[in-house]
C-alpha atoms as a PDB file:
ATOM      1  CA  UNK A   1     -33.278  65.154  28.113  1.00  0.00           C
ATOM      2  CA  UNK A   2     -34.941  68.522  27.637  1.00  0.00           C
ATOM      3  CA  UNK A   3     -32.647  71.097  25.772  1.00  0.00           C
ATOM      4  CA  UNK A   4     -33.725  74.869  25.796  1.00  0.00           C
ATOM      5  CA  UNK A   5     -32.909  76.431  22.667  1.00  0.00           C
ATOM      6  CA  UNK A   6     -30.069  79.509  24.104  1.00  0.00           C
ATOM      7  CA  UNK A   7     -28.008  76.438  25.652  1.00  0.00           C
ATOM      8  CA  UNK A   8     -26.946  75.643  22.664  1.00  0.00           C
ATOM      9  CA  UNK A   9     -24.678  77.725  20.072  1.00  0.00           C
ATOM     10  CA  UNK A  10     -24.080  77.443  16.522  1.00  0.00           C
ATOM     11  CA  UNK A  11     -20.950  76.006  15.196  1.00  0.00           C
ATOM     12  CA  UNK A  12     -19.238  76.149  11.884  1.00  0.00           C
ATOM     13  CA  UNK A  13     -18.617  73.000   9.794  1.00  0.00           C
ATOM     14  CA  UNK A  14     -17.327  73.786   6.101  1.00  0.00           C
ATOM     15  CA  UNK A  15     -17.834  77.086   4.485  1.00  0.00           C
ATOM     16  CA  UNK A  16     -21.605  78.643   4.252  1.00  0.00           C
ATOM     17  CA  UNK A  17     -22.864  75.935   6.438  1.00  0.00           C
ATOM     18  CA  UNK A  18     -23.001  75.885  10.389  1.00  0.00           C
ATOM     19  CA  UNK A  19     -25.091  73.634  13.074  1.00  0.00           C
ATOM     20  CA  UNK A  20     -25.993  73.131  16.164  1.00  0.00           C
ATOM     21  CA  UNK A  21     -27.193  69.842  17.798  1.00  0.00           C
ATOM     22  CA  UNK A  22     -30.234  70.115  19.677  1.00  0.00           C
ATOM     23  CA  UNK A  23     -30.979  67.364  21.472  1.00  0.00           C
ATOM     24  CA  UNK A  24     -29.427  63.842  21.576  1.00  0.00           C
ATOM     25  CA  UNK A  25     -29.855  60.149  23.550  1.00  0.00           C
ATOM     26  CA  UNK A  26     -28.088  56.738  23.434  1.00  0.00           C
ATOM     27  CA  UNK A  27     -29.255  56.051  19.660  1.00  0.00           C
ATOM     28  CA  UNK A  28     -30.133  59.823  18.255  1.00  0.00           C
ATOM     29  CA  UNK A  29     -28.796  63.074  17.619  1.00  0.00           C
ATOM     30  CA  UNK A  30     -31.163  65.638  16.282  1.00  0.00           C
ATOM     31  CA  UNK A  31     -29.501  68.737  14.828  1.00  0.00           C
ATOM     32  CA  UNK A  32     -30.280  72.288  13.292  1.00  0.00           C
ATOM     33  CA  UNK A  33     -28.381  73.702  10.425  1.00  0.00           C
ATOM     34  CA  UNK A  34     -28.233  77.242   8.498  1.00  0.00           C
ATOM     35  CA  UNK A  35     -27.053  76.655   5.046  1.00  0.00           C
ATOM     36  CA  UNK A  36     -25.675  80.075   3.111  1.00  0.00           C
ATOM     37  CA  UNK A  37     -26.942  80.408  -0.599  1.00  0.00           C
ATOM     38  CA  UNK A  38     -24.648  79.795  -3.273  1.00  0.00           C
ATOM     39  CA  UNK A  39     -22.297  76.993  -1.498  1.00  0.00           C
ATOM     40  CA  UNK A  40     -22.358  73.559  -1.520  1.00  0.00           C
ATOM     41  CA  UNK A  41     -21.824  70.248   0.846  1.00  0.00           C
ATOM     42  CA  UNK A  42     -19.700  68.064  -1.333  1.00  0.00           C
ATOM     43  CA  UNK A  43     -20.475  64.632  -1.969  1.00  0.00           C
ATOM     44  CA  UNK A  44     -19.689  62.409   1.099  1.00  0.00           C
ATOM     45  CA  UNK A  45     -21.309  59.109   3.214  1.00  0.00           C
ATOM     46  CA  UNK A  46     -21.119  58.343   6.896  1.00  0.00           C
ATOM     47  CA  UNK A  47     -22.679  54.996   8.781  1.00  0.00           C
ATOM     48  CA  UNK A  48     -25.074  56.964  10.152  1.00  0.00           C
ATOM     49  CA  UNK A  49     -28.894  56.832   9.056  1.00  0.00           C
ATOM     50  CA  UNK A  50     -29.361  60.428   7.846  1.00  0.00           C
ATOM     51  CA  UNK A  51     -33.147  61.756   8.273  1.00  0.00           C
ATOM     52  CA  UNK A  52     -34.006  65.578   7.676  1.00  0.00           C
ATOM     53  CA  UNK A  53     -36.719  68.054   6.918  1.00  0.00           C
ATOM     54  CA  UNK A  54     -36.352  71.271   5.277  1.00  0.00           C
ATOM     55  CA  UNK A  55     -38.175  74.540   7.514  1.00  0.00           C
ATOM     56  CA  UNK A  56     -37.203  76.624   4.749  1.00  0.00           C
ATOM     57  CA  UNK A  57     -35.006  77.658   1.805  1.00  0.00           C
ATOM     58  CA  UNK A  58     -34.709  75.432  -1.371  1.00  0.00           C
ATOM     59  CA  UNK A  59     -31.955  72.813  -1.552  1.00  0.00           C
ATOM     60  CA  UNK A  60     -30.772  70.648  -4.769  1.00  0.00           C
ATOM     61  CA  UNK A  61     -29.834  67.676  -3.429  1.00  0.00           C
ATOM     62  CA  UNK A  62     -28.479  64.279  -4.608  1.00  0.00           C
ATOM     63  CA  UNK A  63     -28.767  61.210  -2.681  1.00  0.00           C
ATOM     64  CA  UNK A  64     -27.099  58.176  -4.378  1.00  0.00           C
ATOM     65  CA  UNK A  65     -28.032  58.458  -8.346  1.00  0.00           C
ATOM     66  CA  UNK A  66     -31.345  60.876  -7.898  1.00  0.00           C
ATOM     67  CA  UNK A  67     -31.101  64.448  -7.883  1.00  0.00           C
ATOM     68  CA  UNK A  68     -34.317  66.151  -6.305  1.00  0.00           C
ATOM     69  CA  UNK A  69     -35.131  70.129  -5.740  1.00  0.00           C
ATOM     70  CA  UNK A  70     -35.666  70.061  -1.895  1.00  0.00           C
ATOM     71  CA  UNK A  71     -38.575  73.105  -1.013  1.00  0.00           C
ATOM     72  CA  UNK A  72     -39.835  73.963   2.591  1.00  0.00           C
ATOM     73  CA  UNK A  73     -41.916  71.291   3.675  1.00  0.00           C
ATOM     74  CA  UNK A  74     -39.458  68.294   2.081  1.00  0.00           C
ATOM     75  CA  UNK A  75     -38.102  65.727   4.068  1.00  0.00           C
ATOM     76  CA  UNK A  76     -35.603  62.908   3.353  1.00  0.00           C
ATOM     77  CA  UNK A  77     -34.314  59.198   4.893  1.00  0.00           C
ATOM     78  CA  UNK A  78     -30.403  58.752   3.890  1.00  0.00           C
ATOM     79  CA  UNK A  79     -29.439  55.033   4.387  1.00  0.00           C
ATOM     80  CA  UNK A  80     -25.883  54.709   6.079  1.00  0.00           C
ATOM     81  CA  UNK A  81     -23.001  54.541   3.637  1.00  0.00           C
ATOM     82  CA  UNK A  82     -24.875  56.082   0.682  1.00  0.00           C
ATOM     83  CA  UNK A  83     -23.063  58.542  -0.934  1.00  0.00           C
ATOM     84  CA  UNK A  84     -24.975  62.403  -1.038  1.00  0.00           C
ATOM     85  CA  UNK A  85     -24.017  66.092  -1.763  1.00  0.00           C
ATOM     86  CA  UNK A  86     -25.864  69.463  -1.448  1.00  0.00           C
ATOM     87  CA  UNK A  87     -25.922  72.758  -3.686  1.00  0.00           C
ATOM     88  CA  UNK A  88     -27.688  75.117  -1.315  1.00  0.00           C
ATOM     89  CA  UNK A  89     -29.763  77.014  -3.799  1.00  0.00           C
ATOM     90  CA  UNK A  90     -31.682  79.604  -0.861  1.00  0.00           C
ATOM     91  CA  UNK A  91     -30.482  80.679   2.420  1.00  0.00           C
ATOM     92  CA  UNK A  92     -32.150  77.368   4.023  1.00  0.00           C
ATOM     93  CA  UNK A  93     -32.863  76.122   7.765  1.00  0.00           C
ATOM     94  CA  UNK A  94     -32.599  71.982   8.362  1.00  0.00           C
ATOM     95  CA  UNK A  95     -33.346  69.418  11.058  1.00  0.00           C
ATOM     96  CA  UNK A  96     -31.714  66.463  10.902  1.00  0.00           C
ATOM     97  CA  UNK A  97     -31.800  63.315  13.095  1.00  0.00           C
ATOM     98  CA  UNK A  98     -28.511  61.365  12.673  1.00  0.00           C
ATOM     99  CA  UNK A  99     -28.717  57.758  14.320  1.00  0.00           C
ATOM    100  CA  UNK A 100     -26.525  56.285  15.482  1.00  0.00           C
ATOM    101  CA  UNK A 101     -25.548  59.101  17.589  1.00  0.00           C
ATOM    102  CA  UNK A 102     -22.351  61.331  15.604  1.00  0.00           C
ATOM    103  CA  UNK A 103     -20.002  61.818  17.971  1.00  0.00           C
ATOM    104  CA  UNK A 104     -18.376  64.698  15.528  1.00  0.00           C
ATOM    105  CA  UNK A 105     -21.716  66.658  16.585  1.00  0.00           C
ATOM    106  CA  UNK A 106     -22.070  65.926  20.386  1.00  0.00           C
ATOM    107  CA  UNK A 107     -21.489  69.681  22.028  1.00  0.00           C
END
């Protein structure tokens, strides 16, 4: 699958943070997310394997028991089930592969 970029439009999922999936297969979903300064994604699991990398902004983000300041360049592996929650500390820009495939993202 090949997706071009304007096929696909941003969506709103809880306050300050909105995403649009990109691209997606049997076993993957890979998806793009704006994040708005100053809100947070509240704590929360899923049985999906969660793997992301920061473009830009700055994130503080916990993931299980460890807390870590996310910069541009950062990139993270979330094993399903754990338990993880953002404070969005910069207007920031992910990319996240979710696997299996969340069917809650599919456009």
């Amino acid at each position: 699958m090949f997706t071009k970029k304007e096929n696909r439009a941003f969506r709103p999922l809880i306050e300050g943070v909105v995403m649009r999936p990109l691209s997606f297969g049997e076993k993957t979903i890979l998806c793009e997310f704006n994040l708005e300064k100053g809100y947070r994604i509240p704590p929360h699991s899923h049985p999906n394997e969660q793997t992301g990398y920061l473009i830009s902004g700055q994130l503080n983000f916990r993931i299980g028991d460890e807390w870590q300041i996310a910069k541009a360049g950062d990139s993270w592996c979330i094993a399903e089930n754990v338990e993880h929650e953002v404070e969005i500390l910069e207007n920031s820009v992910v990319l996240e592969l979710f696997s299996p495939v969340r069917p809650d993202y599919l456009p």
